[in-house]
Protein backbone atom coordinates (compact mmCIF):
# COMPACT_ATOMS: atom_id res chain seq x y z
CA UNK A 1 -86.67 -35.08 -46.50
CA UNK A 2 -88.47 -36.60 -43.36
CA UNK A 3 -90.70 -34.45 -41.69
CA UNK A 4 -87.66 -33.95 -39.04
CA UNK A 5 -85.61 -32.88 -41.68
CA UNK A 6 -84.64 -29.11 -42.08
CA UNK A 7 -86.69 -27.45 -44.39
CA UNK A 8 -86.03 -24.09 -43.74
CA UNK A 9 -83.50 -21.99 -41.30
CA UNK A 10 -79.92 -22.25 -40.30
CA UNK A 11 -78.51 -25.89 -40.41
CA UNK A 12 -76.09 -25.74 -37.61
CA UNK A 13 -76.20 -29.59 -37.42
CA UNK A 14 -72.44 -30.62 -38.19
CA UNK A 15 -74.25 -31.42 -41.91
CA UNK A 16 -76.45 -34.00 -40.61
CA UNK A 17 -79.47 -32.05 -41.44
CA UNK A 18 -81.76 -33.46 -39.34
CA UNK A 19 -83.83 -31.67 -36.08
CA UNK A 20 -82.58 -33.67 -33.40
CA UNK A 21 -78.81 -33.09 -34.51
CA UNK A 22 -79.67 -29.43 -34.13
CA UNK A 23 -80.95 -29.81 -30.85
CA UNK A 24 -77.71 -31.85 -29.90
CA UNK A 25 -75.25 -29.73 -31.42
CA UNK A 26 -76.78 -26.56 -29.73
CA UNK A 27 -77.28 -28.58 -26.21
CA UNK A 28 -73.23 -29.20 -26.70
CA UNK A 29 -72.12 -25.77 -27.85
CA UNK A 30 -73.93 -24.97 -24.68
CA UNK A 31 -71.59 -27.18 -22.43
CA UNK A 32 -69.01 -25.63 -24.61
CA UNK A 33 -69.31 -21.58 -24.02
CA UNK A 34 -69.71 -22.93 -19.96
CA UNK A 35 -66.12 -24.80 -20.50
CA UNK A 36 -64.70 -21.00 -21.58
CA UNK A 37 -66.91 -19.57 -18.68
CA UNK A 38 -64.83 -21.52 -15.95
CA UNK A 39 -61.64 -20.77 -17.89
CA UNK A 40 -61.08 -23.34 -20.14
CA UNK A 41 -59.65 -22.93 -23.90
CA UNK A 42 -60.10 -24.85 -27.08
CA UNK A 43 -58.54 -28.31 -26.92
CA UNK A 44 -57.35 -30.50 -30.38
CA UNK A 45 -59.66 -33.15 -29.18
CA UNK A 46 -63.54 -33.38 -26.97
CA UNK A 47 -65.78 -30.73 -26.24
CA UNK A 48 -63.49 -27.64 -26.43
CA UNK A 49 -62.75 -28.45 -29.76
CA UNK A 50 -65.95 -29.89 -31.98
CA UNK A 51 -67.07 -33.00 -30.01
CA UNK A 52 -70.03 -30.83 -28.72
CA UNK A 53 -71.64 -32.08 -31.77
CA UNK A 54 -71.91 -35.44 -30.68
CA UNK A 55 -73.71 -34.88 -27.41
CA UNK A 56 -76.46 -36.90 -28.52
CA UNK A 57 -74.36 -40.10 -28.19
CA UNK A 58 -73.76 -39.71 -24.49
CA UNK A 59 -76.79 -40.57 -24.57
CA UNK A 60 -78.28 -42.83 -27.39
CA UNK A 61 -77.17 -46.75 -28.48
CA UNK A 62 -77.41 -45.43 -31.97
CA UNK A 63 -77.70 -42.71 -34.62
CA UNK A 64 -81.20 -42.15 -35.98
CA UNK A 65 -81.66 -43.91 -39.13
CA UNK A 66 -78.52 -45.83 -37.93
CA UNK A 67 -78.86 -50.02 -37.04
CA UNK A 68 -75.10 -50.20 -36.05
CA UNK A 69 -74.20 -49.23 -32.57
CA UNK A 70 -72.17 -46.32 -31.22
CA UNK A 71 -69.08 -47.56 -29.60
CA UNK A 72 -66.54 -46.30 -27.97
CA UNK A 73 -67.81 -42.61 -28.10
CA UNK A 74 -64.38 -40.63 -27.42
CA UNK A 75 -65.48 -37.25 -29.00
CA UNK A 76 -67.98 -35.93 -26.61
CA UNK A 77 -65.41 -35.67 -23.60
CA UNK A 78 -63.79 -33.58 -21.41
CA UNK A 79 -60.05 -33.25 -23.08
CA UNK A 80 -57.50 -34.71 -20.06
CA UNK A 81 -56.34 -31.10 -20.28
CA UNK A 82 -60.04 -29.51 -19.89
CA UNK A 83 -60.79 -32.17 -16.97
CA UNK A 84 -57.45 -31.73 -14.86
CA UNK A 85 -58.39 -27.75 -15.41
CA UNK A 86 -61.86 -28.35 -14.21
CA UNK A 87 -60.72 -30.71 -11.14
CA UNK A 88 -58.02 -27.95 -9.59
CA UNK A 89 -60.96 -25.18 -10.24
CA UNK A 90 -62.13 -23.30 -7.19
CA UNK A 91 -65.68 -23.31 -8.94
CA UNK A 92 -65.59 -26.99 -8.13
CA UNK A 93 -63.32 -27.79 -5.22
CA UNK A 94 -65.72 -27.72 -1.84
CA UNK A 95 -64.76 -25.56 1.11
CA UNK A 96 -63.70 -28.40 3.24
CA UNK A 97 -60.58 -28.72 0.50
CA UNK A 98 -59.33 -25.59 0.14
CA UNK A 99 -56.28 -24.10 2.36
CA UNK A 100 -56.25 -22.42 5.47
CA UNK A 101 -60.12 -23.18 6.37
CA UNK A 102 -61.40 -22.79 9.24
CA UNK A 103 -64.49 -24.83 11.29
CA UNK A 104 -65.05 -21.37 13.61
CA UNK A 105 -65.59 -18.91 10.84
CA UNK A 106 -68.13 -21.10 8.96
CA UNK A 107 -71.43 -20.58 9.12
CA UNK A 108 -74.18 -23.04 8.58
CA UNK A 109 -77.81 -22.68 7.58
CA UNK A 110 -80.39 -25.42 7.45
């Protein structure tokens, strides 16, 4: 094992047993449990289901001790389901969207 390797403690790295696939499978569980905060529910596919393991990817060309490249990454996603959910949300539609609003009762501070 490399010095990155896990030596000792819980492996929670989707058996990749490395540091950094620790550190991206928490980061994504992360994104996960927020999903379930705004209402969302475990999906077949993407990050409601296990694609929070694959965060890392989002954001990398390619996987430590890998030389080929990642392509097409399709499991660290929003399911269709999960983003349609998260578009209609009231935690993410703005005030000027919403029905019956009204210019006169807003308040505005600078």
């Amino acid at each position: 094992m490399t010095g990155s390797s896990i030596q000792c403690g819980f492996d929670d790295s989707a058996q990749r047993k490395e540091m950094w696939a620790n550190y991206s499978t928490t980061l994504g569980a992360v994104i996960h449990e927020l999903g379930h905060s705004f209402g969302l529910p475990h999906t077949k596919t993407g990050i409601m289901w296990r694609g929070f393991d694959y965060l890392n990817q989002v954001f990398m060309i390619n996987e430590p001790h890998e030389t080929s490249p990642i392509i097409g990454n399709d499991k660290c996603r929003w399911d269709r389901s999960s983003a349609v959910s998260l578009y209609f949300s009231p935690y993410f539609r703005s005030f000027s969207k919403q029905k019956n609003y009204s210019q006169k009762n807003v308040c505005t501070t600078i």
